[in-house]
Protein backbone atom coordinates (compact mmCIF):
# COMPACT_ATOMS: atom_id res chain seq x y z
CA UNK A 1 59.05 -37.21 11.12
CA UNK A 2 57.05 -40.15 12.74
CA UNK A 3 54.01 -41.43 11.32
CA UNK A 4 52.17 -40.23 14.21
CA UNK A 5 53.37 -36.79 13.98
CA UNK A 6 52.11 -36.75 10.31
CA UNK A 7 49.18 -37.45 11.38
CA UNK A 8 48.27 -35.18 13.98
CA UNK A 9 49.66 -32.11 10.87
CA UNK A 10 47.13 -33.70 9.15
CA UNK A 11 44.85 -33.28 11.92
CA UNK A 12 45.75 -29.75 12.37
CA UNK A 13 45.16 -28.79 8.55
CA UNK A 14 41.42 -27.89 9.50
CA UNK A 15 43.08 -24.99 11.03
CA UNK A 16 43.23 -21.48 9.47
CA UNK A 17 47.07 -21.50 7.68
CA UNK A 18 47.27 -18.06 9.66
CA UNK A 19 47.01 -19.83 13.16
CA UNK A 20 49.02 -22.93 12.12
CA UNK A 21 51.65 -20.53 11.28
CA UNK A 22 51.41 -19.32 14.70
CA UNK A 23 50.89 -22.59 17.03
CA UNK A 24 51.30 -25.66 14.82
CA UNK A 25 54.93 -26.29 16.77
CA UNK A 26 53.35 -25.73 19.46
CA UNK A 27 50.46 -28.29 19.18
CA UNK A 28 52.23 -30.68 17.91
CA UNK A 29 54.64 -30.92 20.38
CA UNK A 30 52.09 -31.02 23.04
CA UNK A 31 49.90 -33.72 21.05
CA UNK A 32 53.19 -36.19 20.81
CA UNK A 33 54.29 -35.43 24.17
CA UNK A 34 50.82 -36.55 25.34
CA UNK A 35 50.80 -39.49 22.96
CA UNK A 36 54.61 -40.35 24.67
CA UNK A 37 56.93 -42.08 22.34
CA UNK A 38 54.59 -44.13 20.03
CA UNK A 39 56.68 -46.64 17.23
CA UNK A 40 55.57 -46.12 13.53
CA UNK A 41 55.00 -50.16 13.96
CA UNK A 42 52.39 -49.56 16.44
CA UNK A 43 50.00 -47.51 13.98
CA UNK A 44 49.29 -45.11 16.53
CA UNK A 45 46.48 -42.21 15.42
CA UNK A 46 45.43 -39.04 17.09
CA UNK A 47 42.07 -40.08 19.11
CA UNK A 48 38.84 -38.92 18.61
CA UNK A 49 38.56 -36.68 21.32
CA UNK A 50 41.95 -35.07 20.40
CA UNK A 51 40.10 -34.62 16.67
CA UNK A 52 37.12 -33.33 17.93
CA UNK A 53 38.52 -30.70 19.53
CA UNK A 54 40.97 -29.71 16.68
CA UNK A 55 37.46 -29.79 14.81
CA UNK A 56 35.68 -27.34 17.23
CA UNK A 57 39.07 -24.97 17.59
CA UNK A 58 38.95 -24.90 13.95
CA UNK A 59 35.09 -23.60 13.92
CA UNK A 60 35.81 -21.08 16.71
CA UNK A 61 38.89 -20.03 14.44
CA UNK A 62 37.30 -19.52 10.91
CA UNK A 63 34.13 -18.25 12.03
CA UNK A 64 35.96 -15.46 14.18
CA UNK A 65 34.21 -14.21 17.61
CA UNK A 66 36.10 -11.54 19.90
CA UNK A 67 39.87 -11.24 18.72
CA UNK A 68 39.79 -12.82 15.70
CA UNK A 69 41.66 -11.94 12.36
CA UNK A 70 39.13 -8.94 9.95
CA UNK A 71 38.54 -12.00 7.50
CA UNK A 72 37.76 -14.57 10.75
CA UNK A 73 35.32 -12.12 12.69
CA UNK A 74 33.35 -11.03 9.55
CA UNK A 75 32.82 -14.72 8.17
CA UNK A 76 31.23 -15.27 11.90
CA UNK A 77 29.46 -11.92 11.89
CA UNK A 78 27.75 -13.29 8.68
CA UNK A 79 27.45 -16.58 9.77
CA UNK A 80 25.81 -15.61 13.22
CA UNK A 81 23.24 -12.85 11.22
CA UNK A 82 22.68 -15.76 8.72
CA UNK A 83 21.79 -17.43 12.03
CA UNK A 84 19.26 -14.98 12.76
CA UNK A 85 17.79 -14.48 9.92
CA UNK A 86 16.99 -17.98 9.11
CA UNK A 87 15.11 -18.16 13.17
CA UNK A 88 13.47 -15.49 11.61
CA UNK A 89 11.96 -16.64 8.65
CA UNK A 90 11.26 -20.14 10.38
CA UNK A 91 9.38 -17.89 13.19
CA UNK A 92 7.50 -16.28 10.50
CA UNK A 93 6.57 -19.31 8.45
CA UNK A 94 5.05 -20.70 11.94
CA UNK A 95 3.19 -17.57 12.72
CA UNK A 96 1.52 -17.61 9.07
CA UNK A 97 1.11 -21.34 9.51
CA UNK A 98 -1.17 -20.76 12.57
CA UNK A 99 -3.22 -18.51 11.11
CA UNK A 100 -3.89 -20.88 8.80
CA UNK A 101 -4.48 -23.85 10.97
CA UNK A 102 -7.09 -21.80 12.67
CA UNK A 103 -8.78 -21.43 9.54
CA UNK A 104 -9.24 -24.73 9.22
CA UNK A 105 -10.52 -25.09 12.50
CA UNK A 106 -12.91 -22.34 12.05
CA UNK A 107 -11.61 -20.74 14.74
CA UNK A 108 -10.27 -17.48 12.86
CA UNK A 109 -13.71 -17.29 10.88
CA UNK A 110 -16.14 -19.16 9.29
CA UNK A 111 -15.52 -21.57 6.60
CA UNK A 112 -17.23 -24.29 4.82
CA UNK A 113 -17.74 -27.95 6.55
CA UNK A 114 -15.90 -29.93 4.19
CA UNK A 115 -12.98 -27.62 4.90
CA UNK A 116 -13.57 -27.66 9.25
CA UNK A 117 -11.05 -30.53 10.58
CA UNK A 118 -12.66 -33.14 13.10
CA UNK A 119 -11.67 -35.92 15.43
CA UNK A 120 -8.67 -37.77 14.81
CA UNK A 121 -8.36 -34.89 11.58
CA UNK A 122 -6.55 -33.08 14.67
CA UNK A 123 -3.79 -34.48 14.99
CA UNK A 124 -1.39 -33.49 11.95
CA UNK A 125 -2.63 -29.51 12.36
CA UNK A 126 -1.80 -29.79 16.17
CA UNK A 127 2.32 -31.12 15.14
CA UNK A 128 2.39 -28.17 12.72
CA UNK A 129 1.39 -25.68 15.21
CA UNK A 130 3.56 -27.40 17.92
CA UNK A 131 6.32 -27.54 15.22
CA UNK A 132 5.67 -23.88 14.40
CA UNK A 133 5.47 -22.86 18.47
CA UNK A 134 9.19 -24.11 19.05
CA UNK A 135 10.57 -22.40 15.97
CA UNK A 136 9.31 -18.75 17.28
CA UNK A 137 10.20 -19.57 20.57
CA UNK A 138 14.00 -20.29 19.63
CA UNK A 139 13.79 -16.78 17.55
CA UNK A 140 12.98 -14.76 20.33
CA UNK A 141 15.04 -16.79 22.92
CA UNK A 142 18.27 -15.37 20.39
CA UNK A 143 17.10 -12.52 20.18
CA UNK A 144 16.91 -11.77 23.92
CA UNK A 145 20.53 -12.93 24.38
CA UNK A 146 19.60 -16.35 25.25
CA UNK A 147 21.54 -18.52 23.30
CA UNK A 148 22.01 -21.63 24.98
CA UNK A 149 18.21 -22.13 25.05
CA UNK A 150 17.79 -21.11 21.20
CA UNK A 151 20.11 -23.79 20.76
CA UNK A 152 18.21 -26.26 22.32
CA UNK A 153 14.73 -25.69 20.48
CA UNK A 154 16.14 -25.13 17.16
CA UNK A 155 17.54 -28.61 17.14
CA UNK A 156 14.46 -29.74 18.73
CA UNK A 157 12.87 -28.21 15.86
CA UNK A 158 15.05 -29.58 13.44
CA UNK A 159 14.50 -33.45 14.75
CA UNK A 160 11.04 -32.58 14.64
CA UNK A 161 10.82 -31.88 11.40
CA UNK A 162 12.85 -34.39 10.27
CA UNK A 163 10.53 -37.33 11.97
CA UNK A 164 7.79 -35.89 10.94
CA UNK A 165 9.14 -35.77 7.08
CA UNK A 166 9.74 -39.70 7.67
CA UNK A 167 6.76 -40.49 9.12
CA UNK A 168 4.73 -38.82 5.93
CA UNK A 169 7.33 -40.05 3.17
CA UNK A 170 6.52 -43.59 5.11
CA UNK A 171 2.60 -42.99 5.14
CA UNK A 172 1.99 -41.03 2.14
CA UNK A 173 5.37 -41.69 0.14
CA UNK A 174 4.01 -39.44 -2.91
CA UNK A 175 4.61 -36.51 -0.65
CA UNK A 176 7.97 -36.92 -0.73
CA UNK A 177 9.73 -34.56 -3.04
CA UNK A 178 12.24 -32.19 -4.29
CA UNK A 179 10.44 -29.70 -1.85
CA UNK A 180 10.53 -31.85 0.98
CA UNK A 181 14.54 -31.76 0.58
CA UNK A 182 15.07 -28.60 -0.34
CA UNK A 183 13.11 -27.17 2.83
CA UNK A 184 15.12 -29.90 4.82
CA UNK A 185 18.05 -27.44 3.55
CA UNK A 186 16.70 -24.57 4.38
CA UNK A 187 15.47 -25.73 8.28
CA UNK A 188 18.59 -26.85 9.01
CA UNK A 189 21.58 -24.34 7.36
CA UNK A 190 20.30 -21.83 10.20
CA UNK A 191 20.37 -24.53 13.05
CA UNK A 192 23.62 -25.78 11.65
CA UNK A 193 25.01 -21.88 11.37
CA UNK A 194 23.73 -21.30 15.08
CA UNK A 195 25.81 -24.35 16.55
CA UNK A 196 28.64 -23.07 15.14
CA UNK A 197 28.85 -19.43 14.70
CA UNK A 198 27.72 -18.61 18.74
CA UNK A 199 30.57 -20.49 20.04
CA UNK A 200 32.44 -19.52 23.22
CA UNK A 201 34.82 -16.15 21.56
CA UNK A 202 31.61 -14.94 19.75
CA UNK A 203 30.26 -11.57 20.65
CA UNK A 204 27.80 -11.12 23.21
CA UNK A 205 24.14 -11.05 22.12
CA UNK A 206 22.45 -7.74 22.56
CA UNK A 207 18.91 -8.13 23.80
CA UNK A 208 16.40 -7.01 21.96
CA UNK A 209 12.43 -7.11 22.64
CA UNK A 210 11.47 -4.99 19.92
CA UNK A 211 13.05 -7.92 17.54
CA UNK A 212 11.02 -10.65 19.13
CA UNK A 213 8.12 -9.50 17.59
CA UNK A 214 9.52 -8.81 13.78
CA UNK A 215 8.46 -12.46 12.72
CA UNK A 216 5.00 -11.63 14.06
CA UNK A 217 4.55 -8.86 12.26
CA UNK A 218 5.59 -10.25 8.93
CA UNK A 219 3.22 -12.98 9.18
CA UNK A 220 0.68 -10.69 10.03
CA UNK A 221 1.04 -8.33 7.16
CA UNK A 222 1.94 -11.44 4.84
CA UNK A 223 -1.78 -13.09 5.84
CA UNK A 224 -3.14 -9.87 5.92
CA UNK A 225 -1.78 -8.53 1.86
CA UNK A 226 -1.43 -11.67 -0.11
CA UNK A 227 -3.67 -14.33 1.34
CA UNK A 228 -6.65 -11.39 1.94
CA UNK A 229 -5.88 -10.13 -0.96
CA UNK A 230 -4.83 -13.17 -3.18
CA UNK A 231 -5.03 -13.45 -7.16
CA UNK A 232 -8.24 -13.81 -9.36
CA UNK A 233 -8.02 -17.49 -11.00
CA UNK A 234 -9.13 -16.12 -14.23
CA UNK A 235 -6.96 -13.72 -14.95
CA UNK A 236 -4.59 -15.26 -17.54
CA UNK A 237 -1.21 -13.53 -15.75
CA UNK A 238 -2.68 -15.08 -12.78
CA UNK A 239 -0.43 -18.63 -12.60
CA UNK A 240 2.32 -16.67 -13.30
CA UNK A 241 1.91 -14.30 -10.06
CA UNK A 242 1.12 -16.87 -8.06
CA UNK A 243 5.05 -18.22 -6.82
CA UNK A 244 5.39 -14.57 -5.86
CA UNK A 245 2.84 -14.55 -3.46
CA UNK A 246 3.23 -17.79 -1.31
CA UNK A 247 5.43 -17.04 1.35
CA UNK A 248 8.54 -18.98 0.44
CA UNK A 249 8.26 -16.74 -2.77
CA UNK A 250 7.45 -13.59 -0.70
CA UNK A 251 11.07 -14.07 1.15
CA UNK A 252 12.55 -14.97 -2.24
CA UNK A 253 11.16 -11.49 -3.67
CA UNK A 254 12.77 -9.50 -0.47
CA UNK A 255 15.67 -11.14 -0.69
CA UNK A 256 16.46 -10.26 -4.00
CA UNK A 257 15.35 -6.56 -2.79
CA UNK A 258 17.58 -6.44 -0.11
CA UNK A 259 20.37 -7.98 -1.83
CA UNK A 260 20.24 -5.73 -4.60
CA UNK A 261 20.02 -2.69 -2.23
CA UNK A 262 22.95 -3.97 0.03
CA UNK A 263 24.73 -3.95 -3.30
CA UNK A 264 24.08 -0.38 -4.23
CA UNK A 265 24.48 0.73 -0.95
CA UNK A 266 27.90 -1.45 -1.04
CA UNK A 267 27.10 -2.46 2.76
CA UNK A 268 29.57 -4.07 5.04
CA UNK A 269 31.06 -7.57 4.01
CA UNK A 270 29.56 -9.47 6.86
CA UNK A 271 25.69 -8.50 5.29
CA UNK A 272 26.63 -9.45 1.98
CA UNK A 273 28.14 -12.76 3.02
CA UNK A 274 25.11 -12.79 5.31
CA UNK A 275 22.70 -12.74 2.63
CA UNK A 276 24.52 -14.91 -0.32
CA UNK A 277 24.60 -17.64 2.52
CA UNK A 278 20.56 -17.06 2.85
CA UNK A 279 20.22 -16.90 -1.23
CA UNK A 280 21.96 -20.28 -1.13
CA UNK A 281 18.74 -22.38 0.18
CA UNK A 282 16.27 -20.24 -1.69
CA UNK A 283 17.74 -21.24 -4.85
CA UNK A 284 17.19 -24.94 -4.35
CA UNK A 285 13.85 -24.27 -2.50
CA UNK A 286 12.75 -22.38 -5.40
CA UNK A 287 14.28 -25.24 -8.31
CA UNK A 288 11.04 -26.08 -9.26
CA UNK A 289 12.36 -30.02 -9.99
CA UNK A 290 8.28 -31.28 -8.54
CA UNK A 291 6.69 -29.67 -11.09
CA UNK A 292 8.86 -31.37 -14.41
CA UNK A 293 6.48 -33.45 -16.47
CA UNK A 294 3.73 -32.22 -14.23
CA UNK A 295 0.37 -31.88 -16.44
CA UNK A 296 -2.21 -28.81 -15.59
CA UNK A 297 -3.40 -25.64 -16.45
CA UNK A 298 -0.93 -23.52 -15.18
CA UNK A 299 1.65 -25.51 -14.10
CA UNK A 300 4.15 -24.70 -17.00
CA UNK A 301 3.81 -21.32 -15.94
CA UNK A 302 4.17 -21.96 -12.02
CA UNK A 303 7.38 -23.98 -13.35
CA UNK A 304 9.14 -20.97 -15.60
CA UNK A 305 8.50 -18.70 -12.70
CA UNK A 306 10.27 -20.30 -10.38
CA UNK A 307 12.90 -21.44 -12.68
CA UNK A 308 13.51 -17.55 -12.96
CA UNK A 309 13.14 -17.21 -9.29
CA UNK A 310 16.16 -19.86 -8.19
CA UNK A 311 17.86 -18.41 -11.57
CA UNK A 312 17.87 -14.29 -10.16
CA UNK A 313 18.86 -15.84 -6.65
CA UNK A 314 21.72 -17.93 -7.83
CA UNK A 315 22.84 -14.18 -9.80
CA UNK A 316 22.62 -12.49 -6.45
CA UNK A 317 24.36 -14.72 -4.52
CA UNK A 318 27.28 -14.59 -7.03
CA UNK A 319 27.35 -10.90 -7.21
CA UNK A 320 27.07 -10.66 -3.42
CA UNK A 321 29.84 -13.01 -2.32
CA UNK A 322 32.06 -11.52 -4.90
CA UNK A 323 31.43 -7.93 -3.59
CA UNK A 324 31.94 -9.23 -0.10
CA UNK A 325 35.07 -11.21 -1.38
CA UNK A 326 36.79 -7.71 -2.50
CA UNK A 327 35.53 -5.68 0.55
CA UNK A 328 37.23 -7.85 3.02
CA UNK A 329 40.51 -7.12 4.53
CA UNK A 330 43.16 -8.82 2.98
CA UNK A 331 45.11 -10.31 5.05
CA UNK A 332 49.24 -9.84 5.23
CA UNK A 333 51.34 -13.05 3.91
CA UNK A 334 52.00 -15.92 6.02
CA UNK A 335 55.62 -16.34 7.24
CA UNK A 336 56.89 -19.52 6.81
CA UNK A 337 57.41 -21.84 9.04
CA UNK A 338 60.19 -24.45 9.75
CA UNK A 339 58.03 -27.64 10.06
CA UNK A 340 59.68 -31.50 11.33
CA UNK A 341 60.64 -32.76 14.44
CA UNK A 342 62.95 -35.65 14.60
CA UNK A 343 61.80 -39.14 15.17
């Protein structure tokens, strides 16, 4: 075996063993008779775009579309709700956030001067609600079967965020935190899990309008229970209601809802998977890391909450991938496969 043709096997190891057993041979054949007959002197190594699309066969092939393997197709069916989901909650969060920013403008209602913005006060509120504009829009752009432009503004969304995070961590470098990182995590898993799980073999999108509006509705309801609503300071149980009812705490509650119901119910794998993926970045965005050595009245109990939030989250998304683990198909043993080819 030439030192070429180990490397392109090594290449191909990114591959499902269930397709190498299939095509490996086959690939490998075509790869050296491409590459022509290459000495072990001259060092020769598969190219980059040869790699690259190993890579992307390889994404297309273990997070399964139309025709793939039970296992393949639900890992993508997970992957691609995942995908969903996290628009979803991104759409949400902006909705929410412009209520808010209109509060501050005293647009929604009245509020006190000191808390009106003014002048060049603008600017940062304006970014959020931009930010917050592109993240619905690639929501309901997948959820009317538009995928190629979802893709588009949730990386656009993504890069905002991310230059905006620099520009603040460069301006105000105390703002920079665990909870600057962890949300990092949690805006781009779902941009990441949209690149990759709507790939060419996934299955079409069905349209849905009704859906478009589900991230609307949330933040509506959200702003109009818990923020309405809110918690009286001096209660003493107060501080330790409080991570419940902002809204990354809110999703962290239904979460664990739905998980545990999805587990009762013993739904289909793809769900489960679905849903211990989305536990995965609530458990670090709930790690409550900014608040250790903190001082305050309150804080320690702010800090225990959420310690038992991430810790309830990282129990569901155990229990969830192992009950998605033993509902999945299992697939038949691999035949084995003569592998060399003479130098």
């Amino acid at each position: 075996m030439s030192l070429l043709e180990q490397r392109y096997r090594f290449v191909l190891r990114m591959l499902p063993a269930s397709y190498r057993a299939e095509r490996e041979e086959e690939m490998v054949d075509a790869f050296l008779d491409g590459a022509g007959n290459v000495p072990d002197e001259d060092n020769a190594r598969p190219s980059l775009s040869e790699i690259a699309s190993v890579a992307g066969l390889a994404v297309r092939t273990r997070i399964g579309g139309l025709g793939a393997p039970p296992r393949a197709r639900a890992t993508g069916d997970a992957v691609r709700l995942f995908a969903l989901l996290g628009l979803g909650y991104h759409a949400a969060l902006a909705w929410d956030n412009l209520a808010a920013q209109l509060v501050f403008f005293g647009l929604e209602r009245a509020a006190p001067d000191e808390y009106l913005v003014t002048g060049a006060q603008w600017a940062w509120p304006l970014v959020w609600i931009a930010q917050g504009l592109v993240w619905a829009a690639a929501f309901v752009m997948l959820a009317l079967a538009k995928v190629r432009p979802a893709k588009v503004l949730a990386v656009t969304g993504l890069a905002a965020f991310v230059l905006t995070s620099v520009v603040r961590a460069l301006m105000w470098p105390e703002t920079l935190g665990w909870s600057t990182l962890a949300f990092l995590m949690v805006t781009a898993l779902p941009v990441v899990a949209l690149l990759t799980a709507y790939h060419a073999d996934s299955p079409p999108v069905r349209a849905s309008a009704p859906l478009t509006a589900a991230p609307l509705g949330a933040a509506v309801l959200y702003h109009a229970l818990a923020l309405k609503a809110g918690l009286h300071s001096s209660l003493p149980i107060a501080m330790w209601l409080v991570p419940w009812v902002d809204p990354h705490g809110v999703a962290a509650a239904a979460l664990l809802v739905a998980g545990a119901v999805c587990l009762a119910r013993r739904a289909n794998p793809a769900l489960l998977m679905a849903l211990a993926i989305a536990a995965a970045p609530m458990i670090a965005l709930r790690a409550p890391f900014d608040y250790l050595g903190a001082e305050g009245d309150g804080i320690q109990a702010v800090a225990i909450t959420m310690l038992a939030q991430s810790a309830a989250l990282a129990v569901l998304a155990v229990a969830l991938t192992v009950a998605a683990m033993r509902a999945l198909p299992r697939l038949a043993a691999l035949p084995r496969v003569d592998r060399g080819r003479s130098a």
